[in-house]
Protein backbone atom coordinates (compact mmCIF):
# COMPACT_ATOMS: atom_id res chain seq x y z
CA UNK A 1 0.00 0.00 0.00
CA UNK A 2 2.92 2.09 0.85
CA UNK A 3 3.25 2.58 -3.07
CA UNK A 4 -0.04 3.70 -3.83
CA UNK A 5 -0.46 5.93 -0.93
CA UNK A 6 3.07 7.81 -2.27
CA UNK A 7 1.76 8.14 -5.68
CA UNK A 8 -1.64 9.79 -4.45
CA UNK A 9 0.14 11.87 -2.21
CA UNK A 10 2.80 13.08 -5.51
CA UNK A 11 -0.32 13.39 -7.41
CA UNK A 12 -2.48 15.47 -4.98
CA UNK A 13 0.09 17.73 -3.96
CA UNK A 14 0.10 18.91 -7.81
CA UNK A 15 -3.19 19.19 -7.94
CA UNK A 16 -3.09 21.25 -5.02
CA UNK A 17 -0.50 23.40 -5.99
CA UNK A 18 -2.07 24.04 -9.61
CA UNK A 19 -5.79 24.51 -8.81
CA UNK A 20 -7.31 27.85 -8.19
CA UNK A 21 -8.62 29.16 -4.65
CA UNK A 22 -11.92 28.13 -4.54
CA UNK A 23 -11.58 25.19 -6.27
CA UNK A 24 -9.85 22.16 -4.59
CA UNK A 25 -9.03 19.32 -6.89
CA UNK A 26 -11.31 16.01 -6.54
CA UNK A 27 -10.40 12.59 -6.50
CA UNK A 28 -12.27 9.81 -8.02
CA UNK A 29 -12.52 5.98 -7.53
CA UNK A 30 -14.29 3.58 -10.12
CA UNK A 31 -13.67 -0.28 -10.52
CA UNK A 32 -14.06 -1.73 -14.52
CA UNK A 33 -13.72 -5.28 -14.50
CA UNK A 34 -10.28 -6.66 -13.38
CA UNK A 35 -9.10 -2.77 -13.54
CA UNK A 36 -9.23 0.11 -10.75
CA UNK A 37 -9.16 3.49 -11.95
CA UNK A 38 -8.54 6.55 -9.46
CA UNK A 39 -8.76 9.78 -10.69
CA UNK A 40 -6.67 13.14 -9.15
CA UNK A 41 -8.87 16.47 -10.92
CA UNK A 42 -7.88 19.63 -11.19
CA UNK A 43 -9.15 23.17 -12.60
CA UNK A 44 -5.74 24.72 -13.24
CA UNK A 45 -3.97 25.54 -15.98
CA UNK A 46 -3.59 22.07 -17.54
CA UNK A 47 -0.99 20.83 -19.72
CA UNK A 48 -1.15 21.03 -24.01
CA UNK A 49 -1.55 17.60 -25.02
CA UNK A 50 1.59 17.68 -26.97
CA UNK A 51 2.97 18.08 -23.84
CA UNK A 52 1.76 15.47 -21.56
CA UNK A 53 4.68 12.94 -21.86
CA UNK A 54 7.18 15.61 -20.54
CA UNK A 55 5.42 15.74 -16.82
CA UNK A 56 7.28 12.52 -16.56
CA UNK A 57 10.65 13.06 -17.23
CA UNK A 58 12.50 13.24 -14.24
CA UNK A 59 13.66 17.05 -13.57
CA UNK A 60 10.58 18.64 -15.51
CA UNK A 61 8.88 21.27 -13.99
CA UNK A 62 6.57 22.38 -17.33
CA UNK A 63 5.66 26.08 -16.33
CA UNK A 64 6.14 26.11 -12.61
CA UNK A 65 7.79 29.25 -11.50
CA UNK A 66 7.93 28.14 -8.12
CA UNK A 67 11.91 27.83 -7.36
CA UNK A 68 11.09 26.44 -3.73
CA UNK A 69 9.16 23.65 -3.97
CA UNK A 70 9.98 20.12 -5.58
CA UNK A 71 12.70 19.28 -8.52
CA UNK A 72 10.88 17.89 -10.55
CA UNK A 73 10.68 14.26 -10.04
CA UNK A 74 7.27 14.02 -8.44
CA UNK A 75 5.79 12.37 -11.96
CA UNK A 76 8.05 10.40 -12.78
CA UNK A 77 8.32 8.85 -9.14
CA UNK A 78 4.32 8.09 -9.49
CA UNK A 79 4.53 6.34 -13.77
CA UNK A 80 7.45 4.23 -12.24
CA UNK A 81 5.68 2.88 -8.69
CA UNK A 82 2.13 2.91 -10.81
CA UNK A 83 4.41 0.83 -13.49
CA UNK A 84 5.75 -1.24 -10.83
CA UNK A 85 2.61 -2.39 -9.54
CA UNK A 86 1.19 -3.37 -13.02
CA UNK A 87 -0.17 -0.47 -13.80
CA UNK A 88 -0.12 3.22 -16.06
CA UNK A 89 -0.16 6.26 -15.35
CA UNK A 90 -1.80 8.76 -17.72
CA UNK A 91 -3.01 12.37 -18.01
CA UNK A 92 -5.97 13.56 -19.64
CA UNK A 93 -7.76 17.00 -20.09
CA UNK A 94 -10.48 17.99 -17.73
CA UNK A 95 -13.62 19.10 -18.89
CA UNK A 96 -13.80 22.83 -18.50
CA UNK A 97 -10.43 23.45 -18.07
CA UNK A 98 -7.35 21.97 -15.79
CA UNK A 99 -5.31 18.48 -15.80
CA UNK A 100 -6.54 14.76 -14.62
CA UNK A 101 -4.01 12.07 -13.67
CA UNK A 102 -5.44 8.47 -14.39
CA UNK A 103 -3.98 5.82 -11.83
CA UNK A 104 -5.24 2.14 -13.22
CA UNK A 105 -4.21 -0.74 -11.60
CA UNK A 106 -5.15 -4.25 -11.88
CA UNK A 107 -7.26 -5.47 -8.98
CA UNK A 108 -6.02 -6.24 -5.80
CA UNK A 109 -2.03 -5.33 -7.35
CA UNK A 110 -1.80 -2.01 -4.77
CA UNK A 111 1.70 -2.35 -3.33
């Protein structure tokens, strides 16, 4: 579980740190089949598609002029412990405006 929880935490903490006041970011939970899904939502700035794969190189900070918090290796922590435990890690667009990570894991695989 240890895994999981430090891939949440990675993932909220961005969320947090991009959404605007007044609007905290959500997370989701859904099961489809043999697959969990948990979703992190924000309403901030988002991401350009074209630019999605970047978030998870390590040392990327797309954006961010915040000098003080984090390196930059956040993302990539979270696709390599959501890898590890048979699962992906993937961003999409949120609807009206902001970025959603996509944590899916195989049932019952949360390390």
């Amino acid at each position: 579980m240890r895994e999981l929880e430090r891939v949440l935490v990675n993932l909220i903490a961005n969320a947090l740190r991009y959404s605007p006041p007044g609007r905290p970011p959500m997370v989701t939970g859904s099961s489809h089949g043999a697959v969990v899904e948990l979703r992190v939502i924000d309403h901030g700035p988002g991401i350009p598609a074209d630019r999605w794969e970047d978030v998870f190189l390590p040392f990327q900070r797309l954006g961010d002029g915040d000098n003080h918090t984090g390196v930059g290796l956040g993302l990539a922590l979270s696709r390599g412990l959501t890898e590890a435990m048979g699962g992906t890690l993937t961003p999409d667009e949120t609807p009206g405006g902001g970025l959603t990570m996509i944590v899916a894991l195989p049932a019952g695989a949360a390390g």
